[in-house]
PDB file of N, CA and C in Angstrom:
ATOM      1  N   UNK A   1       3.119 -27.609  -6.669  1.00  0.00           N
ATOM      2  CA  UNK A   1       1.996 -26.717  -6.474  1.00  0.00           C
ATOM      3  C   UNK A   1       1.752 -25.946  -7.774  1.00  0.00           C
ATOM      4  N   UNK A   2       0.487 -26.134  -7.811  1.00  0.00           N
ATOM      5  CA  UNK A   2       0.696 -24.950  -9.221  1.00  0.00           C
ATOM      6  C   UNK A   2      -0.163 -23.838  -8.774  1.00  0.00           C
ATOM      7  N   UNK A   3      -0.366 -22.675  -9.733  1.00  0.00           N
ATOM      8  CA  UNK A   3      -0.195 -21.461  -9.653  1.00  0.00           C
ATOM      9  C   UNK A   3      -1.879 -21.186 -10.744  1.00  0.00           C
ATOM     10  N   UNK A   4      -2.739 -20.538 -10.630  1.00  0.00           N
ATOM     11  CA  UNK A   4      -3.235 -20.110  -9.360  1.00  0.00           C
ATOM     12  C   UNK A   4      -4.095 -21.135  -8.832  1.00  0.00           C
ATOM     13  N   UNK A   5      -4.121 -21.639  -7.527  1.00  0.00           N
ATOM     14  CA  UNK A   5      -4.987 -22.627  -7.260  1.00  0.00           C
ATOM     15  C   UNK A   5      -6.041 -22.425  -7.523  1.00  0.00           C
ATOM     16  N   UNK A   6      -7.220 -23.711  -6.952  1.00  0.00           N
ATOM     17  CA  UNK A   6      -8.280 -23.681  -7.627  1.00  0.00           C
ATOM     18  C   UNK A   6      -9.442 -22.875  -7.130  1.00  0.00           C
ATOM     19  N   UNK A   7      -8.803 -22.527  -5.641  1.00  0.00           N
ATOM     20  CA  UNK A   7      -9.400 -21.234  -4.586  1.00  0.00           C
ATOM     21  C   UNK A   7      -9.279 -19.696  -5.810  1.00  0.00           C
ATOM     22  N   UNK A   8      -8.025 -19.786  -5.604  1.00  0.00           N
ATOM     23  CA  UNK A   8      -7.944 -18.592  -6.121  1.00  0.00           C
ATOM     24  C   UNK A   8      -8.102 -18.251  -7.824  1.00  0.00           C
ATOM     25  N   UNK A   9      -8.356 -19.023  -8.474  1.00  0.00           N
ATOM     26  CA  UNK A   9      -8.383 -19.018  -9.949  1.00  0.00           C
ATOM     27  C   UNK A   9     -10.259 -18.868  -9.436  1.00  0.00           C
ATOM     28  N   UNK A  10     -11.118 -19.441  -8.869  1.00  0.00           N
ATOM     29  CA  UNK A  10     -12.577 -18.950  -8.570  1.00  0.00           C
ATOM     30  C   UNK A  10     -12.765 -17.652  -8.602  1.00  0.00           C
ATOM     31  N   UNK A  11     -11.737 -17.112  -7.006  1.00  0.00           N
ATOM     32  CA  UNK A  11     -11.986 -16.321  -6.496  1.00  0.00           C
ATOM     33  C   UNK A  11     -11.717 -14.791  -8.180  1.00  0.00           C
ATOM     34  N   UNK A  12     -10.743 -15.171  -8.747  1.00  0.00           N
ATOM     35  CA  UNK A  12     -10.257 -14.212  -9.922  1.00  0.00           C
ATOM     36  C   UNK A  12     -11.359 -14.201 -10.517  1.00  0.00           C
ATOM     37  N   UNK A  13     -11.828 -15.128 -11.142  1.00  0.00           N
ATOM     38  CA  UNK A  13     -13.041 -15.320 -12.130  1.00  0.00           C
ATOM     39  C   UNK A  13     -14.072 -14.382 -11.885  1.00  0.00           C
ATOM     40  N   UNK A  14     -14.219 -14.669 -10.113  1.00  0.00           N
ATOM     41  CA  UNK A  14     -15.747 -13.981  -9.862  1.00  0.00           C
ATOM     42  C   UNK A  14     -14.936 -12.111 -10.164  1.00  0.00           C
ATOM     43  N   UNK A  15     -13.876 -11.902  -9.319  1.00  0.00           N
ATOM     44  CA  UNK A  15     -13.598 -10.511  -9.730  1.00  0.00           C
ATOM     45  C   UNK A  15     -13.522  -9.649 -10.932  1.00  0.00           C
ATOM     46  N   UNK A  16     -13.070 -10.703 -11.678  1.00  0.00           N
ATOM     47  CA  UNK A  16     -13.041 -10.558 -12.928  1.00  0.00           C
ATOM     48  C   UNK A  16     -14.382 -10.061 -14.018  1.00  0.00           C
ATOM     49  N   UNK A  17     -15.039 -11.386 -14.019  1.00  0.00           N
ATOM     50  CA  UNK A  17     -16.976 -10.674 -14.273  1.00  0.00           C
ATOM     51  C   UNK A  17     -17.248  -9.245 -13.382  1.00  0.00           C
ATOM     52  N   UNK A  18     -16.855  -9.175 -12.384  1.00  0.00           N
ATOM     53  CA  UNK A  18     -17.644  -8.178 -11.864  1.00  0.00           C
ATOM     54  C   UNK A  18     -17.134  -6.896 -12.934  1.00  0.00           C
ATOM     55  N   UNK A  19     -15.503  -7.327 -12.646  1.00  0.00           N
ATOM     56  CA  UNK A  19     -14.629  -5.967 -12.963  1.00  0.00           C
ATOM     57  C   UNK A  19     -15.493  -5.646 -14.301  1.00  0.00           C
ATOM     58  N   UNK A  20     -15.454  -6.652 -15.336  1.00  0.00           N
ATOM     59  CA  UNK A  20     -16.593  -6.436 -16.621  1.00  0.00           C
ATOM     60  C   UNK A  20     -17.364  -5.897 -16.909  1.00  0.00           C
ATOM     61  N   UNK A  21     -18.216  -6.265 -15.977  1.00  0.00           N
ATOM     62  CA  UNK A  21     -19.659  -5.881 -15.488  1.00  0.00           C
ATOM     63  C   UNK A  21     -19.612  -4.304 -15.107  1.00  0.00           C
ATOM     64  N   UNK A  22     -19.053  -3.947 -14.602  1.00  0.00           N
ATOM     65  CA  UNK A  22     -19.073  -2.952 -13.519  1.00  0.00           C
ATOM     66  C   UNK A  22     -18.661  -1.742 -14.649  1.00  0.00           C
ATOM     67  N   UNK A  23     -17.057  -2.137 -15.086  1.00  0.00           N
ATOM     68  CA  UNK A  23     -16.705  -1.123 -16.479  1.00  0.00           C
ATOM     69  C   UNK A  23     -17.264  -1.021 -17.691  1.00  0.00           C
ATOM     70  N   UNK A  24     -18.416  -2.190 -18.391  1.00  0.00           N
ATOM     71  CA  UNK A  24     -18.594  -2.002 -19.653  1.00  0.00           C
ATOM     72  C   UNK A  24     -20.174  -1.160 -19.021  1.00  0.00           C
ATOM     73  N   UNK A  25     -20.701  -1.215 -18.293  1.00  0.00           N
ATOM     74  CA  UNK A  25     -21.764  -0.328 -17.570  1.00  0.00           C
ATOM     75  C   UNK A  25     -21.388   1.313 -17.256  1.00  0.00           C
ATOM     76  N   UNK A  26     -20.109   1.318 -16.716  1.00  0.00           N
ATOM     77  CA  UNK A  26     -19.758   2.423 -16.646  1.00  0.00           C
ATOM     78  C   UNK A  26     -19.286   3.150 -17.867  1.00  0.00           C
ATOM     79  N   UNK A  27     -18.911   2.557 -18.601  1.00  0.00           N
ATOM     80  CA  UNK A  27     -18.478   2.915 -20.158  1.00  0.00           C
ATOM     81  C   UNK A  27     -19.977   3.378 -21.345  1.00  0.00           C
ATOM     82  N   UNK A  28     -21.066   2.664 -21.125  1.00  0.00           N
ATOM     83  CA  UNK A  28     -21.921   2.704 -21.738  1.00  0.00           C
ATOM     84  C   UNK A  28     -22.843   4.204 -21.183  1.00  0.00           C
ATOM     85  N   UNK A  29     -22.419   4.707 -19.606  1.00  0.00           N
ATOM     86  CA  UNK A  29     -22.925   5.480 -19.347  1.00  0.00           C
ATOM     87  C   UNK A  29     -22.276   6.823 -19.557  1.00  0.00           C
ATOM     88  N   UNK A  30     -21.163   6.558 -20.147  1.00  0.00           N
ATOM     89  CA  UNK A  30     -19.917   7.734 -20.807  1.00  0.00           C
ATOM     90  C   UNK A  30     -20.374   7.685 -21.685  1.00  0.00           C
ATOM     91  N   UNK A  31     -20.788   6.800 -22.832  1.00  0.00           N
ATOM     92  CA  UNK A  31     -20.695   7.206 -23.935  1.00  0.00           C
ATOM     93  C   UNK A  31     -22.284   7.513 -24.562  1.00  0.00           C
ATOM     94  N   UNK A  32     -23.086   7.547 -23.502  1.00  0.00           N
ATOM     95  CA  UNK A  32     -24.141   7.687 -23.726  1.00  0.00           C
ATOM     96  C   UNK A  32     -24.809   8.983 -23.644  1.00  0.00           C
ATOM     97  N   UNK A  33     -23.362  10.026 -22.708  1.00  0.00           N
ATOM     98  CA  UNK A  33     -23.344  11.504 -22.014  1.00  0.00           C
ATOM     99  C   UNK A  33     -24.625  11.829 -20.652  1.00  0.00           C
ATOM    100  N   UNK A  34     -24.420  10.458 -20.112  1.00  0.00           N
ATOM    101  CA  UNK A  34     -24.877  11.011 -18.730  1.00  0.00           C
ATOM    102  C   UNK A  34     -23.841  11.517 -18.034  1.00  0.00           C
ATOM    103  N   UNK A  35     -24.805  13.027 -17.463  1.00  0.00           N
ATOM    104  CA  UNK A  35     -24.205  13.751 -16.947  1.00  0.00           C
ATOM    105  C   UNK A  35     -23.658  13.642 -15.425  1.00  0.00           C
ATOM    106  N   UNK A  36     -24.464  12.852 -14.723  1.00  0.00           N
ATOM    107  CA  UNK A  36     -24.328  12.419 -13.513  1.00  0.00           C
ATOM    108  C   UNK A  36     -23.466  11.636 -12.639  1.00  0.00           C
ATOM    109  N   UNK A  37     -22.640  11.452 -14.260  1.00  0.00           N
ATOM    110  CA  UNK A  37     -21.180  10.273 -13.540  1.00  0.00           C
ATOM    111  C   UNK A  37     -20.638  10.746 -13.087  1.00  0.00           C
ATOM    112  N   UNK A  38     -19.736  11.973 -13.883  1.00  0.00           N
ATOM    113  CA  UNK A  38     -18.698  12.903 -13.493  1.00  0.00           C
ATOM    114  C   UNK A  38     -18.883  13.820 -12.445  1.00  0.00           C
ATOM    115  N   UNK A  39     -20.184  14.662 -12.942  1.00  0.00           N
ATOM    116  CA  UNK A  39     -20.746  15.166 -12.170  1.00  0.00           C
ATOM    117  C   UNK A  39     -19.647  16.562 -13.035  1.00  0.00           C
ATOM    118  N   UNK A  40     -19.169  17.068 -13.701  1.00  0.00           N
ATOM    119  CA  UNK A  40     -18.164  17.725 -14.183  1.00  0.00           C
ATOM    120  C   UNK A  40     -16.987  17.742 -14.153  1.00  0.00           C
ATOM    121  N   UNK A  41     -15.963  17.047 -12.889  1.00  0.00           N
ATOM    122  CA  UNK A  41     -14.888  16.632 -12.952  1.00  0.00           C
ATOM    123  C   UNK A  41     -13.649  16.115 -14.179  1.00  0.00           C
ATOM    124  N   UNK A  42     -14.468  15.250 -14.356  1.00  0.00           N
ATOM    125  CA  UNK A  42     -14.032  14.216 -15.769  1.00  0.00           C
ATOM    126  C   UNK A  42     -13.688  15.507 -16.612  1.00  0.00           C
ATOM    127  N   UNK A  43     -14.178  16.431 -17.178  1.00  0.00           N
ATOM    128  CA  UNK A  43     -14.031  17.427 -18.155  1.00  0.00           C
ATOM    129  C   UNK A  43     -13.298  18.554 -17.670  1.00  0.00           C
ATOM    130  N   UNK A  44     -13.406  18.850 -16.690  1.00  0.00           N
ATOM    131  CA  UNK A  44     -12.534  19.725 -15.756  1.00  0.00           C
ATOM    132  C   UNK A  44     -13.048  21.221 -16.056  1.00  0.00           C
ATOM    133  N   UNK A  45     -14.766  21.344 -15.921  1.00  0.00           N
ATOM    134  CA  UNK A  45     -15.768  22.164 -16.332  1.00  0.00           C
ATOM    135  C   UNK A  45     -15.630  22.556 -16.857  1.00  0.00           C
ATOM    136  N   UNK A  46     -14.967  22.195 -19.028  1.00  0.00           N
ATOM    137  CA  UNK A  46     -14.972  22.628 -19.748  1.00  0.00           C
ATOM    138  C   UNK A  46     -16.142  23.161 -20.451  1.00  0.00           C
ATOM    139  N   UNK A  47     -16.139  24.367 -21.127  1.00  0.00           N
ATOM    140  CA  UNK A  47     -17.136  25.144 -21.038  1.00  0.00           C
ATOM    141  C   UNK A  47     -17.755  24.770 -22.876  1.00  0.00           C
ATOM    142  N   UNK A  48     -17.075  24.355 -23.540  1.00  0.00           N
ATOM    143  CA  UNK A  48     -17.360  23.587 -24.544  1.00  0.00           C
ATOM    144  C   UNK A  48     -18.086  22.427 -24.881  1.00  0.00           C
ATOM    145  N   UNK A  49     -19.376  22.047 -25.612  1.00  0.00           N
ATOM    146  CA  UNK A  49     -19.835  21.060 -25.875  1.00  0.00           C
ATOM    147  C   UNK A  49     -18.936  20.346 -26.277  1.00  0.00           C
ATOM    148  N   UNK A  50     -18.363  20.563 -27.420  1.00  0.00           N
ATOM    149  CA  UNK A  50     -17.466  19.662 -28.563  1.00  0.00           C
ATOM    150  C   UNK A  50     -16.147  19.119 -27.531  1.00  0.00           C
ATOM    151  N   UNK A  51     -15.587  19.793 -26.358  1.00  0.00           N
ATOM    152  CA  UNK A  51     -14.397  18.638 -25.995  1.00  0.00           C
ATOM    153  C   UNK A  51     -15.000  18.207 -24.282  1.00  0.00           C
ATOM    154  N   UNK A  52     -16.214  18.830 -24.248  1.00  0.00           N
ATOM    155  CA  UNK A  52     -16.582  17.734 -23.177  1.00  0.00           C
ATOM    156  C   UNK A  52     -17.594  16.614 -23.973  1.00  0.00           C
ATOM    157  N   UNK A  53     -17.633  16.373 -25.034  1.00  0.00           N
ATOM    158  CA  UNK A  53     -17.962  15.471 -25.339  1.00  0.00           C
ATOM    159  C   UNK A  53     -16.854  14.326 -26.013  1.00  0.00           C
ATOM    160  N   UNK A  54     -15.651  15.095 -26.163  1.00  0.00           N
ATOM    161  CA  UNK A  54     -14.966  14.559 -26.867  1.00  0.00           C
ATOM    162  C   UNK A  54     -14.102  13.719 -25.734  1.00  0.00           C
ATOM    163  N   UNK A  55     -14.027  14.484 -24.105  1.00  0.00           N
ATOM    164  CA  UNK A  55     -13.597  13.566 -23.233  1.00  0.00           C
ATOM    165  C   UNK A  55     -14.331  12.587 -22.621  1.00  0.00           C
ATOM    166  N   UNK A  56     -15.941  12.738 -22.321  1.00  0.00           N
ATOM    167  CA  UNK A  56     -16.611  11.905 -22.331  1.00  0.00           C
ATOM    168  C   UNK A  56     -16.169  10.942 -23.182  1.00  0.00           C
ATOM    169  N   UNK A  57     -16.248  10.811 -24.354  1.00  0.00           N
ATOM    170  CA  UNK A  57     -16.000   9.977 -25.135  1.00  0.00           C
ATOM    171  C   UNK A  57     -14.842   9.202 -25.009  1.00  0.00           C
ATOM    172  N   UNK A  58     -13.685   9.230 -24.531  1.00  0.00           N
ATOM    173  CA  UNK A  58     -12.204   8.998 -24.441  1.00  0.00           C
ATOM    174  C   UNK A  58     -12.686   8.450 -23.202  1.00  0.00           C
ATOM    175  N   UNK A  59     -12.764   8.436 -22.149  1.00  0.00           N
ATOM    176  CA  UNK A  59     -13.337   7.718 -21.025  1.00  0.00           C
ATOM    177  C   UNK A  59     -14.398   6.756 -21.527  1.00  0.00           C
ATOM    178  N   UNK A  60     -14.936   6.826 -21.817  1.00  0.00           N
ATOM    179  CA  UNK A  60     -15.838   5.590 -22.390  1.00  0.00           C
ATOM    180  C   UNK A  60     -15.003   4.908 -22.772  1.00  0.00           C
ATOM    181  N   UNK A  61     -13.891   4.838 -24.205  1.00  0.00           N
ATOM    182  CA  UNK A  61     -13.336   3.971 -24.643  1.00  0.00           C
ATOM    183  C   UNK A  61     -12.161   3.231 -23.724  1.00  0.00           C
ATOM    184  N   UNK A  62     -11.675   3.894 -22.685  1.00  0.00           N
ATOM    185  CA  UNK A  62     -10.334   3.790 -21.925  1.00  0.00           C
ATOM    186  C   UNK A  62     -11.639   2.303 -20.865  1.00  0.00           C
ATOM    187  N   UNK A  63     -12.502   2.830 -20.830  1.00  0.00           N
ATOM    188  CA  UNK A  63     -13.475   2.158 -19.783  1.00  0.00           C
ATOM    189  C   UNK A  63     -13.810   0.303 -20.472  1.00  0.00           C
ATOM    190  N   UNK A  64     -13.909   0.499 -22.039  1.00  0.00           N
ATOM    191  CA  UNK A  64     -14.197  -0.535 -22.891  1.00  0.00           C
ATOM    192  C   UNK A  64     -12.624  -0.725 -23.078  1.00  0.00           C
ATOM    193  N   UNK A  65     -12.018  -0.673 -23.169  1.00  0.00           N
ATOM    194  CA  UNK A  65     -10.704  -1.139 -22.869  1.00  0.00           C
ATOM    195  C   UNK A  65     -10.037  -1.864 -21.503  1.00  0.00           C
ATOM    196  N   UNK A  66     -10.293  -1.328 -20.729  1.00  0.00           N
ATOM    197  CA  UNK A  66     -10.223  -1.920 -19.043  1.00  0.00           C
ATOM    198  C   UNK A  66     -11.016  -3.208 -19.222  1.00  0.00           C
ATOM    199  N   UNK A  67     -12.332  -2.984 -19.333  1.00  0.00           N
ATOM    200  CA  UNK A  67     -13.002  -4.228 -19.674  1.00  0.00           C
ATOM    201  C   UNK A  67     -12.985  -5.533 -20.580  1.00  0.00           C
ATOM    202  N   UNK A  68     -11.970  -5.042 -21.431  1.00  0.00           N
ATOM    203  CA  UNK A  68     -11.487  -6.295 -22.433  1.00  0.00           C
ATOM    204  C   UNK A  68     -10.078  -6.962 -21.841  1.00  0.00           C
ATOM    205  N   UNK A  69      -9.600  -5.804 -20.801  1.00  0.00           N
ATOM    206  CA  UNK A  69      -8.534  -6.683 -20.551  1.00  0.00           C
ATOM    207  C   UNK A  69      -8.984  -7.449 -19.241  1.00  0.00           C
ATOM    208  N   UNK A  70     -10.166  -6.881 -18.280  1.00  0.00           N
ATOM    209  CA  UNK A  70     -10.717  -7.872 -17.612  1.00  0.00           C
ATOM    210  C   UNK A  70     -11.304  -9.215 -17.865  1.00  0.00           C
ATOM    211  N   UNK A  71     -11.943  -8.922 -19.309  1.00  0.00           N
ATOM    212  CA  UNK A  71     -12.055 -10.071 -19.967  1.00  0.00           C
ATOM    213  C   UNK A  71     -11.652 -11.658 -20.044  1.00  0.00           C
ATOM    214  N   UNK A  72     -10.009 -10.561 -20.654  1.00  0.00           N
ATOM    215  CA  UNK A  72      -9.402 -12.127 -20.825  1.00  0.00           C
ATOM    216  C   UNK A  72      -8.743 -12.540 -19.732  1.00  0.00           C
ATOM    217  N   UNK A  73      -8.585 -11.773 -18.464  1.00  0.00           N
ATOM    218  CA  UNK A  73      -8.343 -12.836 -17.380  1.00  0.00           C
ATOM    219  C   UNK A  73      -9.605 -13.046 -16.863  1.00  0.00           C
ATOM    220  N   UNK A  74     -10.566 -13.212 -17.092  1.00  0.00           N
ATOM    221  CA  UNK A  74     -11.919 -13.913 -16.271  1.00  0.00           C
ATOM    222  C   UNK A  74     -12.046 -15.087 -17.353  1.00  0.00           C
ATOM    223  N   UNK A  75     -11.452 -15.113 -18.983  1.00  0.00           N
ATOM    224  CA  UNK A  75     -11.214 -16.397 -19.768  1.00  0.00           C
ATOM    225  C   UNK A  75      -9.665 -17.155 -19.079  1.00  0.00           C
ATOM    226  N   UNK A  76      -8.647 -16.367 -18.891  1.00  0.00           N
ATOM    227  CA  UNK A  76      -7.867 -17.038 -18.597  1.00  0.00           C
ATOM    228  C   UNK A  76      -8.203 -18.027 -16.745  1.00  0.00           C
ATOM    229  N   UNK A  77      -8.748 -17.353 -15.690  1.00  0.00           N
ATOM    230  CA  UNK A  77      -8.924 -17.804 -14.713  1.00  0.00           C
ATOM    231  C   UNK A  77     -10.426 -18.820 -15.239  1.00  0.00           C
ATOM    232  N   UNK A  78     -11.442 -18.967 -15.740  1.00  0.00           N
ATOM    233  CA  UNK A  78     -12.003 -19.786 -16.196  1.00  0.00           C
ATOM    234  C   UNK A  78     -11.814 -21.163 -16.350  1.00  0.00           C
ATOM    235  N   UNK A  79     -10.773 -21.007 -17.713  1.00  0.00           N
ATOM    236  CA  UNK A  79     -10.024 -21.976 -18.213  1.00  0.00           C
ATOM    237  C   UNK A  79      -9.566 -22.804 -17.112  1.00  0.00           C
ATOM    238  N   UNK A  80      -8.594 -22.138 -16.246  1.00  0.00           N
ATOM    239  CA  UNK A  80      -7.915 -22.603 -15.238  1.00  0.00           C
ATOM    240  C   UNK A  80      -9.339 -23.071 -14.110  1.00  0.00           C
ATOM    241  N   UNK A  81      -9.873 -23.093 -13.785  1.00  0.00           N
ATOM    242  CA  UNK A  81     -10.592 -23.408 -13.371  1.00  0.00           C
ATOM    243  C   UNK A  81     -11.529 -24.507 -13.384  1.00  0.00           C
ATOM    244  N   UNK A  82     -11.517 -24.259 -14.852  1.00  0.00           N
ATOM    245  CA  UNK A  82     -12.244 -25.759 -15.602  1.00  0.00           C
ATOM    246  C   UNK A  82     -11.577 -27.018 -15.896  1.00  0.00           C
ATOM    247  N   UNK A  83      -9.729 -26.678 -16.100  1.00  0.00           N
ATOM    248  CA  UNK A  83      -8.917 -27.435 -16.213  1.00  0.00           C
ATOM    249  C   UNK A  83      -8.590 -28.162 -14.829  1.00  0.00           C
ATOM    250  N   UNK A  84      -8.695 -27.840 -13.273  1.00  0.00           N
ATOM    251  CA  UNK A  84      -8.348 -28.240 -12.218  1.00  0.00           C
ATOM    252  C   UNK A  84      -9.912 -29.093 -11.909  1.00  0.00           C
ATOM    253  N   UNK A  85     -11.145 -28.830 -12.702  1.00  0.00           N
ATOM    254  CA  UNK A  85     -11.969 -29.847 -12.490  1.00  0.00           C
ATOM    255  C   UNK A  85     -11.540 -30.950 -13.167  1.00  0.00           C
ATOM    256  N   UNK A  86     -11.444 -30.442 -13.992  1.00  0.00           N
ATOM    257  CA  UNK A  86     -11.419 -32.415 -14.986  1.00  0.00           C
ATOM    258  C   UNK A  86      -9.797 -32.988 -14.488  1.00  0.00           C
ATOM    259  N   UNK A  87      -9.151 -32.078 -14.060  1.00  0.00           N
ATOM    260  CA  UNK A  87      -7.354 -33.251 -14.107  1.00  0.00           C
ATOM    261  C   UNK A  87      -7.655 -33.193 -12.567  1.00  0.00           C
ATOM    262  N   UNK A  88      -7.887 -33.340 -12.031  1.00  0.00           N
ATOM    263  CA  UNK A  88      -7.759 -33.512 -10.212  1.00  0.00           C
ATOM    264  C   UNK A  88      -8.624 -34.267 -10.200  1.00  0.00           C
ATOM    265  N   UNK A  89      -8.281 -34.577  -8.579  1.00  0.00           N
ATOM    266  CA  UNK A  89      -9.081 -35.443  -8.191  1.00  0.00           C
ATOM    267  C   UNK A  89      -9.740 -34.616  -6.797  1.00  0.00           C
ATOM    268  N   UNK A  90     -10.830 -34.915  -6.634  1.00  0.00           N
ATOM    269  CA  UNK A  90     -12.149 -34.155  -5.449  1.00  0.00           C
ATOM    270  C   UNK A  90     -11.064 -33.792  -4.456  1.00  0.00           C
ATOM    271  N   UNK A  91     -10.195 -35.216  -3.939  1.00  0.00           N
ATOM    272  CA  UNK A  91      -9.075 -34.696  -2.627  1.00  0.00           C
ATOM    273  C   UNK A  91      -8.110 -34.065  -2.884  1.00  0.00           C
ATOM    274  N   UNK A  92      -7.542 -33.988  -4.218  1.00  0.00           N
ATOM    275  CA  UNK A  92      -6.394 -33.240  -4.417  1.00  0.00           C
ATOM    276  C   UNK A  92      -6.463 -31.758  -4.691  1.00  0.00           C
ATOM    277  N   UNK A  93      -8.042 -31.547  -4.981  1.00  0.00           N
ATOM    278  CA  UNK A  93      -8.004 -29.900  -5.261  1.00  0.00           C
ATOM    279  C   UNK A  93      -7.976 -29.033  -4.550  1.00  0.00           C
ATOM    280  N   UNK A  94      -7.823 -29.357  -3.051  1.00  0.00           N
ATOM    281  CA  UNK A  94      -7.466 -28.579  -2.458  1.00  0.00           C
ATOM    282  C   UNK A  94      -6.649 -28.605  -0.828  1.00  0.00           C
ATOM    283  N   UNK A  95      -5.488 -29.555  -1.594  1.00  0.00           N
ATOM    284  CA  UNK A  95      -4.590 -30.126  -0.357  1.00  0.00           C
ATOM    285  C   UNK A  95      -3.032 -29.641  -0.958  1.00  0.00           C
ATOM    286  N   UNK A  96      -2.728 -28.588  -0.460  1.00  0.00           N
ATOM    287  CA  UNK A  96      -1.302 -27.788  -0.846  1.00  0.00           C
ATOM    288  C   UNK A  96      -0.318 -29.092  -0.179  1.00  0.00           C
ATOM    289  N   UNK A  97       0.636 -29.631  -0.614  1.00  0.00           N
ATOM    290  CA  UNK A  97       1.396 -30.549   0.127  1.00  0.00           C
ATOM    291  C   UNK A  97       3.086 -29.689   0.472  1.00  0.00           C
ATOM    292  N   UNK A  98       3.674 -30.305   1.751  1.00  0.00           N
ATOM    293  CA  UNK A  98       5.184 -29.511   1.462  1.00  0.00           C
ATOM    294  C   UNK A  98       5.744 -30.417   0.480  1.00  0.00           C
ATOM    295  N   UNK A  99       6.218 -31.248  -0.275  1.00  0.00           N
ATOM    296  CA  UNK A  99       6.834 -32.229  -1.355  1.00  0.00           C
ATOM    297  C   UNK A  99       6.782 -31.205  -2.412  1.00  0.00           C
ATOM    298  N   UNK A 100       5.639 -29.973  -2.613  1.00  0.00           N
ATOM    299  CA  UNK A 100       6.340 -29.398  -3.537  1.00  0.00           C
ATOM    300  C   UNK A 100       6.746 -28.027  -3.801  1.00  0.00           C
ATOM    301  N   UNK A 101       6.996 -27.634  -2.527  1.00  0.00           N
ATOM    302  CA  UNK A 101       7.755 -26.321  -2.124  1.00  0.00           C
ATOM    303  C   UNK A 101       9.308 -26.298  -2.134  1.00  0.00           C
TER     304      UNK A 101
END
């Protein structure tokens, strides 16, 4: 059996884009200083421009960071994905057998 099947190497992929999707959007809206994300939280109603911008900012990057490491598992589950098309065969991609447990 190998590891992650071809169910679940999909199923990663699609989570994966989203996770992307979802953080480099949320990151772009940190670093852009909409106010409406946090809502003030994030800064912890610091009364300063200069370090609520400066945590805004640090959340943005922590956010573009999350997203690069979502990245490379939506390349790594990809890969895997693309590799169980071409080496299988239509019946074998998705018949777990006991012979190899």
């Amino acid at each position: 059996m190998v590891f992650p099947g071809p169910k679940c190497a999909q199923c990663y992929t699609i989570f994966s884009a989203w996770g992307v999707l979802t953080l480099v959007v949320i990151g772009v809206l940190l670093d852009s200083g909409y106010d409406k994300i946090d809502n003030g939280e994030l800064t912890g109603g610091a009364v300063d421009a200069e370090q609520e911008h400066a945590a805004l900012q640090a959340a943005a990057k922590s956010s573009f960071i999350a997203a690069a490491i979502y990245g490379g598992c939506f390349i790594f589950c990809l890969s895997r994905v693309i590799c169980l098309r071409f080496t299988t065969k239509p019946k074998e991609r998705f018949i777990i057998s006991d012979d190899d447990a």
